[in-house]
Protein backbone atom coordinates (compact mmCIF):
# COMPACT_ATOMS: atom_id res chain seq x y z
CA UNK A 1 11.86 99.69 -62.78
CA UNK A 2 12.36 95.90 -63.60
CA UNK A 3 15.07 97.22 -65.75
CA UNK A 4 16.92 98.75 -62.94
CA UNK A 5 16.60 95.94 -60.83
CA UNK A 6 18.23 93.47 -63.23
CA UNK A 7 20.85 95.69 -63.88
CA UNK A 8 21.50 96.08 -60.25
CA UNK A 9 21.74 92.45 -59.78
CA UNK A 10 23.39 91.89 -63.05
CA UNK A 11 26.15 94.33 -62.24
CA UNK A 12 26.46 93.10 -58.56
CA UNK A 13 27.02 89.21 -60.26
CA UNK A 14 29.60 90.38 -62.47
CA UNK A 15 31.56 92.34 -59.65
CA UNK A 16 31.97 88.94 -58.25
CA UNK A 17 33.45 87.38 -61.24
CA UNK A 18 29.90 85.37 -62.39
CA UNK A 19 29.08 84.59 -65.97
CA UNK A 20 26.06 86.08 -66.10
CA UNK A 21 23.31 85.24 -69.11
CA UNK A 22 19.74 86.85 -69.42
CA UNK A 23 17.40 84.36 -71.14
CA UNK A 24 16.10 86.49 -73.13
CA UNK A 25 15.12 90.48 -73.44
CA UNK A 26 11.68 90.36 -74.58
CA UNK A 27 8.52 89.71 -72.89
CA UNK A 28 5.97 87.59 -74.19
CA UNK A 29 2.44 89.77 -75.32
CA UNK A 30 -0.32 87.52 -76.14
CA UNK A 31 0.41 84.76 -72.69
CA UNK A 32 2.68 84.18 -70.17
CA UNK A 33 5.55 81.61 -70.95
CA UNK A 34 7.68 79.98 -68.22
CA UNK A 35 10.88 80.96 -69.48
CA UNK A 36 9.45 84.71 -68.18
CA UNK A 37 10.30 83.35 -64.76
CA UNK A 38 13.52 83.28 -64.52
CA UNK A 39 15.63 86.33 -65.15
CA UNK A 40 19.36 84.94 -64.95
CA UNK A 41 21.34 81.77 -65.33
CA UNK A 42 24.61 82.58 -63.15
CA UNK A 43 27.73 80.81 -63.53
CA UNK A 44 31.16 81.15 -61.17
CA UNK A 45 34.05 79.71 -63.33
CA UNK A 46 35.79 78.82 -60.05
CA UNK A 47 34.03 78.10 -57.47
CA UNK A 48 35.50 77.35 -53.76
CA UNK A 49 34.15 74.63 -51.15
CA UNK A 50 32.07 76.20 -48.89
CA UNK A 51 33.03 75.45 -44.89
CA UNK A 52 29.44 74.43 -43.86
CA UNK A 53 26.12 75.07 -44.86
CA UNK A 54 24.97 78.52 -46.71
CA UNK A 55 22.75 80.93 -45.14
CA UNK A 56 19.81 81.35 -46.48
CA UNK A 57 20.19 85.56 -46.62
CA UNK A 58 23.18 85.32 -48.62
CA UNK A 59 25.74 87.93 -48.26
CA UNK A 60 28.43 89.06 -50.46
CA UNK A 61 30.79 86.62 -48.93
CA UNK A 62 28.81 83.94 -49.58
CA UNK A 63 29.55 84.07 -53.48
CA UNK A 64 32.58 82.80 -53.70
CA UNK A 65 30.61 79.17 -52.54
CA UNK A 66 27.57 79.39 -55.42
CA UNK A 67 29.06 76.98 -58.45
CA UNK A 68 25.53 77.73 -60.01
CA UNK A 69 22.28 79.84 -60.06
CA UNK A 70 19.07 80.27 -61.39
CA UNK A 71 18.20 83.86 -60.45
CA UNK A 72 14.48 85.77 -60.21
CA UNK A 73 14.43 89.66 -58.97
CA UNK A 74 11.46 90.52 -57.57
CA UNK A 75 12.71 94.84 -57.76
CA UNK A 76 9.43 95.77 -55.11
CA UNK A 77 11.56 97.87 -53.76
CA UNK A 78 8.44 99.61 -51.40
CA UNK A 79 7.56 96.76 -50.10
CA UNK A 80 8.75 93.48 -47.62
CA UNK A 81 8.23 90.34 -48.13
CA UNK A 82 5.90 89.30 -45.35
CA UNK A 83 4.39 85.71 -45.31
CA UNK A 84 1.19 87.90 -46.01
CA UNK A 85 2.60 88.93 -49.27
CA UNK A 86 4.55 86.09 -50.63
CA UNK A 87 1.12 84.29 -49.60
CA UNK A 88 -1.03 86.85 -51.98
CA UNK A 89 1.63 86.30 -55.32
CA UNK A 90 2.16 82.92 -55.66
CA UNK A 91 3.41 83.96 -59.02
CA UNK A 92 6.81 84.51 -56.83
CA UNK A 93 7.52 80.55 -57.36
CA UNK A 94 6.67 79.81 -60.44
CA UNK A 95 10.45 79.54 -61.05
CA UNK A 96 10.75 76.57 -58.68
CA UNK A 97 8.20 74.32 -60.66
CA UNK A 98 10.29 71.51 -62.55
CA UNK A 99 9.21 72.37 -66.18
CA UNK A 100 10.25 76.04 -65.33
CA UNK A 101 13.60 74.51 -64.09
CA UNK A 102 14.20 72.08 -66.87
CA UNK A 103 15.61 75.28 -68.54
CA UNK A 104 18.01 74.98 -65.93
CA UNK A 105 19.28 71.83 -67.08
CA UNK A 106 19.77 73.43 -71.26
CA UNK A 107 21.19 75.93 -69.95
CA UNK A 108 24.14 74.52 -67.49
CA UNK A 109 24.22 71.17 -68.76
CA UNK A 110 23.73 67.90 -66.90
CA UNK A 111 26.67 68.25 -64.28
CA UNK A 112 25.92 70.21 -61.12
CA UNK A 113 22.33 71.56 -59.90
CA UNK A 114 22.09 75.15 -59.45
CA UNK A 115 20.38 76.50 -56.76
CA UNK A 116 17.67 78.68 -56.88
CA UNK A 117 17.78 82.31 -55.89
CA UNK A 118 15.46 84.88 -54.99
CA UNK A 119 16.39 88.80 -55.31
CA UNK A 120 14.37 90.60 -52.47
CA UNK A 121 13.53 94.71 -51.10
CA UNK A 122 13.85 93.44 -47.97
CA UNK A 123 12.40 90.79 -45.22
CA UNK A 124 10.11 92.08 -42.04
CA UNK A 125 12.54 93.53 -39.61
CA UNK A 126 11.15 91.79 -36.41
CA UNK A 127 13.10 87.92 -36.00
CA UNK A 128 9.39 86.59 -35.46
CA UNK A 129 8.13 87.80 -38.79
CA UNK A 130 11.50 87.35 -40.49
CA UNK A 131 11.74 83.59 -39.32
CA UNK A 132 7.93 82.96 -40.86
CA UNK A 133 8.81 84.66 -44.65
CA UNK A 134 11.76 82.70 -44.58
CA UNK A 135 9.90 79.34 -43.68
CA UNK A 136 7.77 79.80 -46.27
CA UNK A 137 10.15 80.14 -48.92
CA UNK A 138 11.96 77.44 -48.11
CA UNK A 139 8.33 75.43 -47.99
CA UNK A 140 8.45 76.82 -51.66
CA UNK A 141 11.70 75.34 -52.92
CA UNK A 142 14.00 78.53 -52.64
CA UNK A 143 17.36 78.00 -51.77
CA UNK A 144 18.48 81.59 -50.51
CA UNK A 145 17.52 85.10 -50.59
CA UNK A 146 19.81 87.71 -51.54
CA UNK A 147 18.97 91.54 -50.28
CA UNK A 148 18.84 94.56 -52.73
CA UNK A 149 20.33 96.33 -49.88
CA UNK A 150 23.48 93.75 -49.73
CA UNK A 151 23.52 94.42 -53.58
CA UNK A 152 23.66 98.48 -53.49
CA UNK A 153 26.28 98.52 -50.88
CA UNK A 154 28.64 96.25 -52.37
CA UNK A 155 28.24 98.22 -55.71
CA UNK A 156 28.81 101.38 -53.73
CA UNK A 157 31.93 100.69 -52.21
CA UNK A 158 33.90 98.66 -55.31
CA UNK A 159 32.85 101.39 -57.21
CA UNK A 160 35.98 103.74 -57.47
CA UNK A 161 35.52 107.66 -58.02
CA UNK A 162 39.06 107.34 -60.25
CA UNK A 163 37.67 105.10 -62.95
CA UNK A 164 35.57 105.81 -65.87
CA UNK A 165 33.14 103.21 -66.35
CA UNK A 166 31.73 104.41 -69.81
CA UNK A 167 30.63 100.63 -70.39
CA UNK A 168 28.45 100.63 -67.01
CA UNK A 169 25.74 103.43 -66.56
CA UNK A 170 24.86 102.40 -63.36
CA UNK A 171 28.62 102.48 -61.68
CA UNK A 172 29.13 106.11 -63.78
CA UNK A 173 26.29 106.97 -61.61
CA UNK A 174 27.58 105.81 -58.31
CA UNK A 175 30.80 106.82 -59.27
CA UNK A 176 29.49 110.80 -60.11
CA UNK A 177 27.59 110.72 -56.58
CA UNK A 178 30.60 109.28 -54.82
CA UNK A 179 32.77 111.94 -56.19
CA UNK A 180 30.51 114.22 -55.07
CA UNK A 181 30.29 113.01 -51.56
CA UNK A 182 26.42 111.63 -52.37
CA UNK A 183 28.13 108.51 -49.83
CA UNK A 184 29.93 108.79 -47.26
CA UNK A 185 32.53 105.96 -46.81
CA UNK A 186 33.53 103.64 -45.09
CA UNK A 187 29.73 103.83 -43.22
CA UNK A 188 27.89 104.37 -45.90
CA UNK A 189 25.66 106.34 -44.08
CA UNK A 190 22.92 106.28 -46.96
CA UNK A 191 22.08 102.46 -46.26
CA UNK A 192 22.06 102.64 -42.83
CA UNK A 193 18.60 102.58 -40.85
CA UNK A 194 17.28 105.60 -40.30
CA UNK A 195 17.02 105.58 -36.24
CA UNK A 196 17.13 109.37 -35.43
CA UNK A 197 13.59 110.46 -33.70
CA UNK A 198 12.76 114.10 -34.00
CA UNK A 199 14.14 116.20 -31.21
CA UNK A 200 10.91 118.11 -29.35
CA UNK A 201 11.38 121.52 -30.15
């Protein structure tokens, strides 16, 4: 699955004109070595001045702002990250510790910081609950949060059903099920909440 997920968010990066560079493709076996924390370097080649302050949840529009990222996917895609659960795997920010970001620093150079960015299932749905997982990960050093949700949706509907993207299993995929009417557009209707209660026969 961790596979998936970085393709998802690789993909999604590259849609949006980043430079995108994995560390490295193999896991350590005998211990656990910091550069396993991060999972991307981004890099936008031209990056615009942002208006104001970023959200936190980033959105698609929101790209065209990042000069520079450090990138972890956490691809839990079952679960939510409640302050319970970011509280129970502190392994989550490991990748804001400075020796783990040094590698930051070979990797961009000297000019700029990046920021650091988190690749979530999803945050609790009530703002209460919400407003608490966010707290804590900015207690933690994370700059933003991007959605796998936000990711899937934007992949979804830049994917055309005219092009052939041999180089790309992932949009052939979403291309085959968009030709096939899989998703319906514009809504979407596959990544929208499911509200509908049973009717009472």
């Amino acid at each position: 699955m961790s596979a998936v997920s970085e393709t998802i968010v690789r993909e999604y990066f590259e849609l949006h004109e980043f430079l995108v560079r994995q560390h490295r493709k193999y896991v350590g076996q005998t211990r656990r070595d910091e550069e396993d924390d991060i999972d991307f370097f981004v890099l936008n080649p031209h990056p615009q001045s942002a208006p104001g302050a970023l959200p936190f949840i980033l959105n698609s529009d929101d790209l065209p702002y990042i000069e520079r990222a450090i990138v972890v996917v956490k691809g839990w895609h079952t679960g939510t990250f409640s302050t319970s659960r970011l509280e129970a795997s502190p392994e989550i920010f490991r990748f804001v510790e400075p020796k783990v970001f040094k590698l930051a620093a070979r990797a961009f150079g000297k000019e700029g910081t990046p920021i650091k960015v988190l690749v979530v299932p999803t945050l609790p749905q009530t703002a209460a609950a919400r407003d608490e997982s966010i707290a804590l990960l900015r207690s933690k050093g994370i700059d933003a949060v991007i959605p796998f949700r936000t990711m899937l949706a934007e992949l979804v509907r830049k994917t055309a059903t005219n092009l052939n993207y041999q180089k790309s299993d992932l949009l052939q995929i979403i291309r085959i099920l968009k030709n096939y009417d899989f998703f319906k557009e514009p809504q979407m209707e596959l990544f929208k909440p499911r509200t509908a209660k049973l009717k009472k026969g």
